[in-house]
Protein backbone atom coordinates (compact mmCIF):
# COMPACT_ATOMS: atom_id res chain seq x y z
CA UNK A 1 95.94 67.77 120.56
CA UNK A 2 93.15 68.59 118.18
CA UNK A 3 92.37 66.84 114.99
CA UNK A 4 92.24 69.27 111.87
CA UNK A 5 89.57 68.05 109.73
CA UNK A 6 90.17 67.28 106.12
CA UNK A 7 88.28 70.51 104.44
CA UNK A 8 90.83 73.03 106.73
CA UNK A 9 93.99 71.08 105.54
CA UNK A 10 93.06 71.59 102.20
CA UNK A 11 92.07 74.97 102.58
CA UNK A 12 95.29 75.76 104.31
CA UNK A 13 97.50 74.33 101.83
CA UNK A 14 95.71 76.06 98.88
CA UNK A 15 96.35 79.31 100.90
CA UNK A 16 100.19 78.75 101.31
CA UNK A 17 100.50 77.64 97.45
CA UNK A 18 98.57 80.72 96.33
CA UNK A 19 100.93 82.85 98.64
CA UNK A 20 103.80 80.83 97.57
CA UNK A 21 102.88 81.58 93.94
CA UNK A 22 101.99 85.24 94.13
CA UNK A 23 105.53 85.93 96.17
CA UNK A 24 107.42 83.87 93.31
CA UNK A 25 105.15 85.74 90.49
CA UNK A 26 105.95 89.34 92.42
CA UNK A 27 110.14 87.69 92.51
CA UNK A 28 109.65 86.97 88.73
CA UNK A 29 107.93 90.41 87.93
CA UNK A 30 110.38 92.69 89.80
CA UNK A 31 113.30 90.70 87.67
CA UNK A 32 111.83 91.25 84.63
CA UNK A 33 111.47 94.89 84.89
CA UNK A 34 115.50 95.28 85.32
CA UNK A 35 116.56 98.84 84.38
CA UNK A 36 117.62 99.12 80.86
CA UNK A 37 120.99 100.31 81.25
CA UNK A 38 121.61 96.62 82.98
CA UNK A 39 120.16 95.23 80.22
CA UNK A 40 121.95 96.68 77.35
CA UNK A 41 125.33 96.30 79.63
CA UNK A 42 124.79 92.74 79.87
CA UNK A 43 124.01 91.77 76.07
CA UNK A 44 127.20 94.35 75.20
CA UNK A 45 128.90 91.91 77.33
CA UNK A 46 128.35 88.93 75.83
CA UNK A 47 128.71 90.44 72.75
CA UNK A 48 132.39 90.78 73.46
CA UNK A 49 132.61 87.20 74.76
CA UNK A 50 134.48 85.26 72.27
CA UNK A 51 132.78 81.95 73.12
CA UNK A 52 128.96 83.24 71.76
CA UNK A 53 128.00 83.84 68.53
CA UNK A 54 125.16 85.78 67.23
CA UNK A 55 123.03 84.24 63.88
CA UNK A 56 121.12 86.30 61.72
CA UNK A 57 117.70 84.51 61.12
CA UNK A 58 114.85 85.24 58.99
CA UNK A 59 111.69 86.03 60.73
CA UNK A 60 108.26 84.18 60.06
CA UNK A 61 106.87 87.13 58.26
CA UNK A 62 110.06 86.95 55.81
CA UNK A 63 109.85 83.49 55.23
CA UNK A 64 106.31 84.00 54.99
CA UNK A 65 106.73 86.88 52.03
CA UNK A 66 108.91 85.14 50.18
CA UNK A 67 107.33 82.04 49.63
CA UNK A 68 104.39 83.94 48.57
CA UNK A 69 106.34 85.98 46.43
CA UNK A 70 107.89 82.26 44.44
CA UNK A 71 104.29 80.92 44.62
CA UNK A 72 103.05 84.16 42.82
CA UNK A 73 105.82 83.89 40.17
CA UNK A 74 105.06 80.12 39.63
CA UNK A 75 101.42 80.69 39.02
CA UNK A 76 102.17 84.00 36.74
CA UNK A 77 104.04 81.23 34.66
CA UNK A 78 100.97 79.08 34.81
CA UNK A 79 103.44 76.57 37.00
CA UNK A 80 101.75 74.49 39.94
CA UNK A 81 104.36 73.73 42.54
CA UNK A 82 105.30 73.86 45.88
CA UNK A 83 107.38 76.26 47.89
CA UNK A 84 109.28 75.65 51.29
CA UNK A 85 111.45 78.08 53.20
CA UNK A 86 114.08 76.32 55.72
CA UNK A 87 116.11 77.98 58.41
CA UNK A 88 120.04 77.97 58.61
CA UNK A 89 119.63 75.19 60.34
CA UNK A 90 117.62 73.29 58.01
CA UNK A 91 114.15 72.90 59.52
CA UNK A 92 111.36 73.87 57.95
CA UNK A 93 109.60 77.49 58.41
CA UNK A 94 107.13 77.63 55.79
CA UNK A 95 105.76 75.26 52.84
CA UNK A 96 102.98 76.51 50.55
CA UNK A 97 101.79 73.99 48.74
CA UNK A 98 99.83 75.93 45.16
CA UNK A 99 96.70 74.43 43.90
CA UNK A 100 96.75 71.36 41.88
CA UNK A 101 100.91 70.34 43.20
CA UNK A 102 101.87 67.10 42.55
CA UNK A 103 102.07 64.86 45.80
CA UNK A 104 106.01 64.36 45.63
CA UNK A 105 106.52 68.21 45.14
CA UNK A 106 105.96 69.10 49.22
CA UNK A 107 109.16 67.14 50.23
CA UNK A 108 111.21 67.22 46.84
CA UNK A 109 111.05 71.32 47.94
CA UNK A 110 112.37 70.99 51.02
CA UNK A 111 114.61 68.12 50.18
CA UNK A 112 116.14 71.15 47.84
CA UNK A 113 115.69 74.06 50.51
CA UNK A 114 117.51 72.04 52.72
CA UNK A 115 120.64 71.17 50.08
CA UNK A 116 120.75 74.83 48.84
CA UNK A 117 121.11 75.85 53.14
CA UNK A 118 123.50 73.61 53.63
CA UNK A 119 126.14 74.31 50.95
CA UNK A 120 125.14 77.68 50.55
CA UNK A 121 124.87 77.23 46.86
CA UNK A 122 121.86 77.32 43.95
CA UNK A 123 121.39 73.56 43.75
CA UNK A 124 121.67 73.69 40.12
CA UNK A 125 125.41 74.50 41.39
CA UNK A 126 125.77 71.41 43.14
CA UNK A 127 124.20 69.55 40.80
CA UNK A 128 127.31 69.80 38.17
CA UNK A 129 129.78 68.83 41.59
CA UNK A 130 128.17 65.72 41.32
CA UNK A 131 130.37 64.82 38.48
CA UNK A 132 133.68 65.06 40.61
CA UNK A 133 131.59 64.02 43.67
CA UNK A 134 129.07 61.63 42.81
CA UNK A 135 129.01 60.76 46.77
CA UNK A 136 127.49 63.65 47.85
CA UNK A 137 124.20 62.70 46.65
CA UNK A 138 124.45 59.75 49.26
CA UNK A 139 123.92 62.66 52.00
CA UNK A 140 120.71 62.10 53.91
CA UNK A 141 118.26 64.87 53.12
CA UNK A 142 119.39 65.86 49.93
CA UNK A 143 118.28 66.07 46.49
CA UNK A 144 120.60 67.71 43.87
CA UNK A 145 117.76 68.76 41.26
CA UNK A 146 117.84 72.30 40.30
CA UNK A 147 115.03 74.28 42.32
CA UNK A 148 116.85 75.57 45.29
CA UNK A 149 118.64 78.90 46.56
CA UNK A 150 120.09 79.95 49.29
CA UNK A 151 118.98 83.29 51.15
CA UNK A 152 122.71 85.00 52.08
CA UNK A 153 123.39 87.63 54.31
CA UNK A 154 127.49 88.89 53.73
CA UNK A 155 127.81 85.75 51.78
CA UNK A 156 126.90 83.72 54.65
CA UNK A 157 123.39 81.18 54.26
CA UNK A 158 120.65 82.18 57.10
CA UNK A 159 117.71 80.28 54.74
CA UNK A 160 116.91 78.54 51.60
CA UNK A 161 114.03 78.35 49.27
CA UNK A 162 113.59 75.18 47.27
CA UNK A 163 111.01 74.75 44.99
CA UNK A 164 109.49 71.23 43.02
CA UNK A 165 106.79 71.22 40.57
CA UNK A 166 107.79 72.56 37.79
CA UNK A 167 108.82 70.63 34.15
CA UNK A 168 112.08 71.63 35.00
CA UNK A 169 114.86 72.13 37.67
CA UNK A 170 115.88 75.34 36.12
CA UNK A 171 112.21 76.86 35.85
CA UNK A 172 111.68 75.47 39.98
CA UNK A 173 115.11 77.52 40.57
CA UNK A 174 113.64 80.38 38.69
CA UNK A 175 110.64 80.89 40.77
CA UNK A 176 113.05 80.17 43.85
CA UNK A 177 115.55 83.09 43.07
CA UNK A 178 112.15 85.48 43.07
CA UNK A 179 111.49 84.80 46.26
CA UNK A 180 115.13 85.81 47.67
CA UNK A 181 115.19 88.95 45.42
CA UNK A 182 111.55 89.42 47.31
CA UNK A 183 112.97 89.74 50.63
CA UNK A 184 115.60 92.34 49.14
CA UNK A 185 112.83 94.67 48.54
């Protein structure tokens, strides 16, 4: 039997990989290009499955607008602050941080984003349930300061803005509730 030298193997297995690939990329290819009507019969049918749910999320661009839209009304006001935009879920999509923002303002805002999100309330709000619920504060995450609002879609929270910088909670919460009505528009 002959010996295959060293250079052949390896130039036989790079030729089976590369065939390999290019029959897996052609399997991949032909699946993606599945006729529409399959498509859209599929994603009607799991929209009729009672086990999935869909969420409404803001996109980048949204978040994006609106936090420009709070950082514009906190400068018109001559306020320095910081702006973050969280997800349903929470987790940050966009900060903007405006010139000359204290240090602690970058996670006080999301600290508030991320209250306002979760019970779907201004945190001003929450901060008077404190009184018969002094507890909640205790929740990780949280900070009941005014400053935060949630973004609602049928009365249902998809995102938050919270806001820090300001002298006060109510002025942060101000600048917050422009950037909601800025995704309205």
């Amino acid at each position: 039997m002959k010996k295959i030298s060293t250079r052949t193997r390896v130039l036989t297995v790079t030729a089976l990989a590369t065939a390999l690939g290019a029959g897996t990329f052609g399997a991949v290819s032909a699946n993606a290009s599945a006729p529409a009507a399959e498509t859209r019969a599929a994603v009607q049918k799991d929209l009729s499955n009672k086990h999935l749910q869909q969420n409404t999320r803001l996109t980048v661009d949204a978040a994006a607008k609106a936090a420009q839209a709070t950082l514009d009304a906190a400068e018109k006001a001559g306020q320095r602050v910081t702006v973050a935009v969280v997800d349903r879920d929470g987790k940050t999509v966009v900060t903007l941080r405006g010139d000359g923002a204290g240090p602690q303002s970058y996670e006080s805002a999301e600290r508030k984003a991320f209250t306002a999100v979760s019970w779907n309330a201004p945190t001003s709000e929450l901060v008077k349930r404190l009184e018969s619920t002094p507890n909640l504060k205790d929740i990780p995450g949280t900070l009941f300061l005014g400053g935060g609002a949630p973004v609602q879609v049928k009365g249902a929270p998809i995102a938050a803005i919270g806001v820090a910088g300001a002298p006060s909670g109510a002025q942060d919460e101000e600048f917050a509730k422009a950037g909601v009505a800025a995704l309205s528009r």
